[in-house]
Structure formats: C-alpha cells, structure tokens
Protein backbone atom coordinates (compact mmCIF):
# COMPACT_ATOMS: atom_id res chain seq x y z
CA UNK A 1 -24.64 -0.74 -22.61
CA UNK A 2 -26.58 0.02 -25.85
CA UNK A 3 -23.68 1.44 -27.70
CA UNK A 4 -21.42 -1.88 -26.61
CA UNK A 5 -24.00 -4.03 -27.36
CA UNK A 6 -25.72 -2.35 -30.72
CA UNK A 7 -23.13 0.09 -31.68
CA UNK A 8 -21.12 -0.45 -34.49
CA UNK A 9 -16.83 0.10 -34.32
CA UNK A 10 -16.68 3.36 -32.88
CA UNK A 11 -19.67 2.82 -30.42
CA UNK A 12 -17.94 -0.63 -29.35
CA UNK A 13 -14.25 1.06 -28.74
CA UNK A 14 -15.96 3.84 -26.76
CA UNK A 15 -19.05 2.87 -25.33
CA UNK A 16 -18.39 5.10 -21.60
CA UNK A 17 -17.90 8.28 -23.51
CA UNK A 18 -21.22 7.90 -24.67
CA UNK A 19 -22.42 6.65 -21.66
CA UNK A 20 -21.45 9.61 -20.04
CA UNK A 21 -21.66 11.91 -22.81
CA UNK A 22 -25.76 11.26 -22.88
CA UNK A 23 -25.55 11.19 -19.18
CA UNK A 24 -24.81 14.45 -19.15
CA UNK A 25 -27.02 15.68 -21.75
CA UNK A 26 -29.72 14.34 -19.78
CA UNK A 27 -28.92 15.89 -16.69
CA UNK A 28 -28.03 19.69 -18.79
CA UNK A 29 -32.01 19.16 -19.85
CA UNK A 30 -33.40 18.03 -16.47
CA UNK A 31 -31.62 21.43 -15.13
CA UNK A 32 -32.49 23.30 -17.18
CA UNK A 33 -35.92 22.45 -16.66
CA UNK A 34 -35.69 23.33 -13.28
CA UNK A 35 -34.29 26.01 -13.71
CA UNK A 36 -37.71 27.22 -15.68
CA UNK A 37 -39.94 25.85 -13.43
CA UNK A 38 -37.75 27.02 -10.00
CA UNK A 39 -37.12 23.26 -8.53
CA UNK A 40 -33.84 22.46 -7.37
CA UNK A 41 -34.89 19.13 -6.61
CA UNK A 42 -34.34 18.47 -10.53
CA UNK A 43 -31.18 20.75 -10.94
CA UNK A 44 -28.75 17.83 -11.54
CA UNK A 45 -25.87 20.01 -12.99
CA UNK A 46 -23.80 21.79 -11.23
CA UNK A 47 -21.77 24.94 -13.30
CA UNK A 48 -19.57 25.96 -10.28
CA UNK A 49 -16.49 24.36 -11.59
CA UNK A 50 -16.81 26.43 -14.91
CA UNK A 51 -17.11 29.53 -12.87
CA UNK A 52 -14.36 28.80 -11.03
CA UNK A 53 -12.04 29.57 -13.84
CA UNK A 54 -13.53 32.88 -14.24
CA UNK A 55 -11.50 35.97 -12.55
CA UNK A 56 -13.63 38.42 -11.75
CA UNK A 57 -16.27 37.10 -13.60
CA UNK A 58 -14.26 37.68 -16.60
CA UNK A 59 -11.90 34.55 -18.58
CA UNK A 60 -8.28 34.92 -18.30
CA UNK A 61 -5.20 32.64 -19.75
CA UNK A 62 -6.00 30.66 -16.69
CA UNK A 63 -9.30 29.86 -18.04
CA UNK A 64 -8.11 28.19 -20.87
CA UNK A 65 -4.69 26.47 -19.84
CA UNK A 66 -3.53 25.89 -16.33
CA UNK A 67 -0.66 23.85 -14.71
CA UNK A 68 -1.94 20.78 -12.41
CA UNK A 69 -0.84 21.33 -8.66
CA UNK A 70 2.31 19.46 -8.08
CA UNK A 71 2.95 18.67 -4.16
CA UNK A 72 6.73 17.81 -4.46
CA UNK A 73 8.40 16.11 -1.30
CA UNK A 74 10.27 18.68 1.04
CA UNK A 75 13.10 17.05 2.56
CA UNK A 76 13.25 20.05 4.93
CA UNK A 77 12.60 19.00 8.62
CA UNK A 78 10.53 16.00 6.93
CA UNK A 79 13.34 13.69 8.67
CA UNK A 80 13.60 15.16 12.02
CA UNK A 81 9.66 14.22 12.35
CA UNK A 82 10.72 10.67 11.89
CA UNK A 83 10.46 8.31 15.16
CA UNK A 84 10.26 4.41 15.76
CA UNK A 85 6.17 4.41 17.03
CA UNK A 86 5.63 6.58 14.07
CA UNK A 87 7.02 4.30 11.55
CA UNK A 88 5.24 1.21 13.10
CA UNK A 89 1.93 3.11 12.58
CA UNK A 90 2.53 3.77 9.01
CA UNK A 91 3.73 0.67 8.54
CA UNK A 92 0.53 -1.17 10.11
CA UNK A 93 -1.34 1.32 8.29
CA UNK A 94 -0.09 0.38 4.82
CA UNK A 95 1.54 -3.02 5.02
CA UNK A 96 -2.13 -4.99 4.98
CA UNK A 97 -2.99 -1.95 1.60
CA UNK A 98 -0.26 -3.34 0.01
CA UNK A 99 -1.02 -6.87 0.28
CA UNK A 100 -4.42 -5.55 -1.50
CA UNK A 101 -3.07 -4.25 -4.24
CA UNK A 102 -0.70 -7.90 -4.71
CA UNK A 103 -4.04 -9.62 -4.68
CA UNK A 104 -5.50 -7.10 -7.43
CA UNK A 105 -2.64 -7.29 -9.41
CA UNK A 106 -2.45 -10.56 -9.36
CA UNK A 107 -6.14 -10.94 -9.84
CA UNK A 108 -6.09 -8.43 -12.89
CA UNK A 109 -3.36 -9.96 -14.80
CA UNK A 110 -5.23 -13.25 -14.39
CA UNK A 111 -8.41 -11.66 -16.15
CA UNK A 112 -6.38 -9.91 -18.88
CA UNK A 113 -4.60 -12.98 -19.65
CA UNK A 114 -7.85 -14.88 -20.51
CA UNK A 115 -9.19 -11.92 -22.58
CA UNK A 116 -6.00 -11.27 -25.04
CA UNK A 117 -5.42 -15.51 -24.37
CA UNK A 118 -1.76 -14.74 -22.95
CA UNK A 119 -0.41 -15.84 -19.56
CA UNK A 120 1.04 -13.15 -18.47
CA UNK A 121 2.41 -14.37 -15.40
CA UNK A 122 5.17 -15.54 -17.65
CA UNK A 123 5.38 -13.38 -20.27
CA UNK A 124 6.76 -11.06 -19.33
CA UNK A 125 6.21 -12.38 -15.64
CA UNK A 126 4.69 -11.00 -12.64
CA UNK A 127 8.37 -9.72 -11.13
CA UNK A 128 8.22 -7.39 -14.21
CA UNK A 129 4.79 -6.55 -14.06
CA UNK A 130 5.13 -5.90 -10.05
CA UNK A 131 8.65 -3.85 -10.64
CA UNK A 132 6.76 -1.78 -13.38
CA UNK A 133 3.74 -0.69 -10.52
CA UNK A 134 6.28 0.11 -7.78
CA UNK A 135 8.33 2.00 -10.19
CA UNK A 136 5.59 3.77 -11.76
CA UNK A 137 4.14 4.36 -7.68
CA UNK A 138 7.44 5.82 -7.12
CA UNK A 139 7.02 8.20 -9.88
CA UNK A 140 3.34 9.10 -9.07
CA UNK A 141 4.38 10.28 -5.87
CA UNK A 142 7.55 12.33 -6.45
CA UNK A 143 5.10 14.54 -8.31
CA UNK A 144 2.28 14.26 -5.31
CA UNK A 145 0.05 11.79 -7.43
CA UNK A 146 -1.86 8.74 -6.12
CA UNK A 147 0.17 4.94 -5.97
CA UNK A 148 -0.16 3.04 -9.29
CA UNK A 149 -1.69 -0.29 -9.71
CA UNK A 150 -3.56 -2.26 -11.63
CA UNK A 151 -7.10 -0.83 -11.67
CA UNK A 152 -10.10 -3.57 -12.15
CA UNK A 153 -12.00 -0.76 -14.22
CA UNK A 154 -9.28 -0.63 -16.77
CA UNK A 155 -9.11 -4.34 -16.87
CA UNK A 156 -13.36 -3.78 -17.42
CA UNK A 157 -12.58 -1.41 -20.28
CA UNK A 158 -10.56 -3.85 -21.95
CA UNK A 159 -13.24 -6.33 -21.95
CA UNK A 160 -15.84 -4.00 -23.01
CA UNK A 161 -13.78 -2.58 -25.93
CA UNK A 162 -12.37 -5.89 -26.89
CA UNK A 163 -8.84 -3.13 -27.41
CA UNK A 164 -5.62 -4.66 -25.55
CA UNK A 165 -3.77 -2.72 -27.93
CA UNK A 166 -0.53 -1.53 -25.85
CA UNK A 167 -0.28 1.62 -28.16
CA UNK A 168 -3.61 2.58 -27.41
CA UNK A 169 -2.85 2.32 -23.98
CA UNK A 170 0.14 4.12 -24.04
CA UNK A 171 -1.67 7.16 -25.90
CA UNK A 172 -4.24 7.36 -23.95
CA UNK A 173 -2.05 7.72 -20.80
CA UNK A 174 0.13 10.08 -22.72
CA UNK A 175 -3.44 11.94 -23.69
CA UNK A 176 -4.83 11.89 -20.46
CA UNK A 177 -1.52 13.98 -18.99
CA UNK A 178 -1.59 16.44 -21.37
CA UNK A 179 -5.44 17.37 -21.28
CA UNK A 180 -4.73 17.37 -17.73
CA UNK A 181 -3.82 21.05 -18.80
CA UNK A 182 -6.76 22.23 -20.57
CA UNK A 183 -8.73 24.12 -17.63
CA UNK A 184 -12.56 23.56 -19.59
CA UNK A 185 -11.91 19.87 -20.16
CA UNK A 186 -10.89 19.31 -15.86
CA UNK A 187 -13.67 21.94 -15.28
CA UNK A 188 -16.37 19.37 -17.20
CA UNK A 189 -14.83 15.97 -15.57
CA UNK A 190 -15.53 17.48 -12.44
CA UNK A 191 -18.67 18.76 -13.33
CA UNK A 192 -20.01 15.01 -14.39
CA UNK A 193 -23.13 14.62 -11.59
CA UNK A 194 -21.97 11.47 -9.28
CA UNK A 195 -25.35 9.86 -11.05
CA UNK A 196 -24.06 9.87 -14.27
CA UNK A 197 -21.11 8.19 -13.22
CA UNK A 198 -22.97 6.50 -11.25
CA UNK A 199 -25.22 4.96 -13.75
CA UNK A 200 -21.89 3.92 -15.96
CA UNK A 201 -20.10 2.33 -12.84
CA UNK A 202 -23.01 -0.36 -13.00
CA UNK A 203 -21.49 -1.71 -16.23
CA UNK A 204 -17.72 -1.30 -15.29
CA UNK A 205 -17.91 -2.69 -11.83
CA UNK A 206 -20.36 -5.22 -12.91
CA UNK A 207 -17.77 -6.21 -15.83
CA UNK A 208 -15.31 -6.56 -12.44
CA UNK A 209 -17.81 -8.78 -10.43
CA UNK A 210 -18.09 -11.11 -13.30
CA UNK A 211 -14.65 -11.46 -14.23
CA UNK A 212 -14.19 -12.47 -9.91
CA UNK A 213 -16.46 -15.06 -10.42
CA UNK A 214 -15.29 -16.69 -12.94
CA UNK A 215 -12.15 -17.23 -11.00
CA UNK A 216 -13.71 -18.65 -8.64
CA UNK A 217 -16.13 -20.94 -10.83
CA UNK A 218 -12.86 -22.74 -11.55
CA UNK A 219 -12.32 -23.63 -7.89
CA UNK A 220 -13.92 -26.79 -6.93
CA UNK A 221 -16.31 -26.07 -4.02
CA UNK A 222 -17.18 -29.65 -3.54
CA UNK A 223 -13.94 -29.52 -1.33
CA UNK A 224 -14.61 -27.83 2.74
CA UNK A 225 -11.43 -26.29 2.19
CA UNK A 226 -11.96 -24.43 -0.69
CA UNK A 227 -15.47 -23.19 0.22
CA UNK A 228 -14.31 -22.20 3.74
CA UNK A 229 -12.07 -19.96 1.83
CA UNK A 230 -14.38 -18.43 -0.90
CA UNK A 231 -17.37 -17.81 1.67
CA UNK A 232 -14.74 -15.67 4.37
CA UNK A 233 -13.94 -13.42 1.60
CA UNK A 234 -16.91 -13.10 0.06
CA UNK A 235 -18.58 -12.57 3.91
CA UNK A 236 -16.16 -10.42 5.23
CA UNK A 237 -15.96 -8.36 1.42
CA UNK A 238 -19.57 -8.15 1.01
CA UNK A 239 -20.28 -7.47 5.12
CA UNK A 240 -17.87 -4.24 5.30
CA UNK A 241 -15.78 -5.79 8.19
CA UNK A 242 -13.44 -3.07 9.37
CA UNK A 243 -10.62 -3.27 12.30
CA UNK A 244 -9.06 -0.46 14.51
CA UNK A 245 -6.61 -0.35 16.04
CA UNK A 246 -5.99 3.12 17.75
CA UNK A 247 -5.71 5.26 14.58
CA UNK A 248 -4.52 2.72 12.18
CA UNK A 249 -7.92 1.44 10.45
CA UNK A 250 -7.84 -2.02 8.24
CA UNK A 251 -10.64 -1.83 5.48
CA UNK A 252 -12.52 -4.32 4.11
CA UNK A 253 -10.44 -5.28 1.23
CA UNK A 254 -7.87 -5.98 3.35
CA UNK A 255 -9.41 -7.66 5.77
CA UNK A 256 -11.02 -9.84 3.69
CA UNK A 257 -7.46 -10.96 1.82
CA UNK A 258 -5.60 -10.92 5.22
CA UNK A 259 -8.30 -13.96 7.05
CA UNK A 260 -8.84 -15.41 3.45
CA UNK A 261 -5.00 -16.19 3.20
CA UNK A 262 -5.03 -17.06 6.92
CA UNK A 263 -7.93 -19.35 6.28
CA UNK A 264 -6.06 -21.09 3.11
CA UNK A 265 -3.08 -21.40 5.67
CA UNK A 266 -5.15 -23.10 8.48
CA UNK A 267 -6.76 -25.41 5.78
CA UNK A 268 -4.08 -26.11 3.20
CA UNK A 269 -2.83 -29.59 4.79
CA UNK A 270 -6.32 -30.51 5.03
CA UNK A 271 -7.64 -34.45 3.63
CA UNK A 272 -10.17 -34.18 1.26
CA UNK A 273 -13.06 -36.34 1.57
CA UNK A 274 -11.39 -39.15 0.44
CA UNK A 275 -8.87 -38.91 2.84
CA UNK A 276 -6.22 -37.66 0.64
CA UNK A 277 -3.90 -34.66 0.84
C-alpha cells in the first residue's frame, strides 16, 4: 500500500513484489529470532522447500533447473470408464462452475473496460474474449494445468499499477513459464508464509470488492426488483450457502449466481412503483 500510494514509477508498477518482498524479510528476522531464543511460536519461515532440492544433502543439476510435472491425458482405458450416471455427475458438478466463471468474465471485462475507458464487450467482443478462455482452458489442461479465466486479482493488478499494457502482459505470462523452471525461484514462492500473502491479499481482494460495488452503485435500488436481486447474492455470497447433492457439492459462488439469475427471472416482468414495466 505504501509503495502504490508513495512510491515513485517503479514502486507504483510493482507495488506486490515489495509487498511481499518486505513480507518476507520480516518473517526471515522474526525466525531467526526464534531461532536464538528457541520459540517456534515466532518461527514464521519455513526452509523445507529449499531443502527439498538438496540430494543427499548435497545440490545437484536438479537444484538449479528442473522440468514442471506435466500430467498429460492417457487415452488408455480412460473411455471404457465412461458411463451415462457418471457423465450426469460431472456434468452437475461443473455446469453451475462454469456459469461462475461467465459471471466473472463478464464481470472482469466490465471493470477493465472502465479502467483503460474501452468497452470491451465490443471491441473485440465478449464471443472473442470467451473463445480465447475456452481455448486457452483447453490448452491448460492438455498439459495437466488448471482452467483459464479471467482472474479478479489480475484485473486488481491492473488497477493498482495503472499498466493495461498488452505487451506487458504477454511477457509476463511468457516470464512466468519459463521461471517456472528455475528450481530456487518455485522453491521461494512456495516458501512465502500464508501471512505474508496474506497481508497482500487485503489490498488485491479489497481492490476486487470495490470494483463489485461500483457495479452495483450504478443499479438503482430504489426499485424492489433490483434490491431483491443485489441482497440474494450478496446474502447467499457473504453467508457461505453450500448445496449437496450426493457427491456433487454447489459452492457459494455458484449458488449465489444460480438464485441471483433465478431471482432476476422471477422479477424481471415486474411494475415498478409507478406501475410501469
């Protein structure tokens, strides 16, 4: 927050690396301090995944560079598994996720539209924009990596930075693939204590919160309809409704898009309070 808000260029463009980078110096000191005094209650750090490249206790080319595991689909007897109650379970299992990550889409190219002042919606349009996450899913998984979409921290990043540069995006993806390879630079992201992160999450996802409601100040909630709407998601997000059923689980997300569009449904041909449609 300090180096967004006081820092000059480079502190603006990268204000989470030195969030985290003084994070981290903060916790190295409070371990080592109890380390000298023999508390683990103050032992923040944890060095395991730097030992971990060690063989033996001694570095090898491993330690340095290593290739990422890569879980590529076996076709092998993958079919034969394949049945009609199995495929409705997936399918009731992911169907309501992917209405999710419509809404965040959607939602995301909303907010970065009114940061770089572009509708992109139209330009290039949200068919392309869609096309280019399911492709780029696609892709992910062939090579046993997570679905793409449109991440709300990113969209956070972008506000923080004030960058929308699509070159800078582009390298950084591009960068973050191929130090991907360098064993001491995975070995420190995973060593990063959850309350560093945790400390620099209160910026990003409250740049996400923000950026929600100023969607919805734009919605008039003089009108019953509207408000209805607004209050079940924001009830059923904020409440951490779940619903089972049998071993497919809804979240919260979902379930708070899924009766938020049913509620819009219910409600859309209602008068307003002047008795017009």
């Amino acid at each position: 927050m300090i180096a967004s808000s006081y820092g000059k260029k480079s502190g603006k463009l990268i204000p989470f690396i030195y969030g985290i980078l003084a994070g981290y110096a903060f916790a190295a000191l409070m371990t080592l301090i109890g380390d000298a005094a023999k508390n683990d209650a103050i032992k923040i750090l944890s060095l395991d995944p730097f030992r971990a490249l060690l063989t033996d206790g001694k570095p090898t080319v491993k330690t340095f560079v290593s290739v990422p595991d890569f879980a590529f689909f076996k076709a092998k007897g993958a079919f034969g598994e394949l049945s009609g109650s199995y495929l409705a379970t997936i399918a009731a299992a992911y169907v309501p996720v992917a209405f999710v990550v419509f809404a965040e889409h959607l939602a995301d190219h909303m907010n970065i539209s009114t940061i770089i002042e572009r509708d992109l919606l139209t330009e290039p349009g949200l068919d392309k924009t869609l096309l280019g996450d399911g492709i780029g899913s696609m892709a992910g998984a062939f090579f046993g990596g997570c679905p793409n979409t449109t991440y709300g921290e990113s969209i956070a990043c972008v506000a923080i930075t004030k960058n929308a540069s699509v070159i800078t995006i582009i390298s950084a993806a591009v960068g973050a693939i191929l130090i991907s390879f360098l064993s001491p630079f995975v070995a420190f992201v995973n060593s990063i204590p959850s309350c560093v992160m945790g400390g620099v999450c209160l910026a990003l996802y409250g740049f996400i919160a923000v950026s929600g409601l100023k969607m919805v100040q734009k919605v008039d909630l003089g009108k019953n309809k509207n408000l209805f709407v607004v209050s079940v998601v924001l009830i059923v997000g904020i409440g951490g409704l779940t619903v089972s059923f049998g071993q497919v689980q809804i979240r919260t997300l979902a379930c708070a898009l899924i009766l938020g569009i049913l509620t819009n449904l219910l409600l859309k041909d209602a008068p307003d309070e002047d008795g017009e449609e």
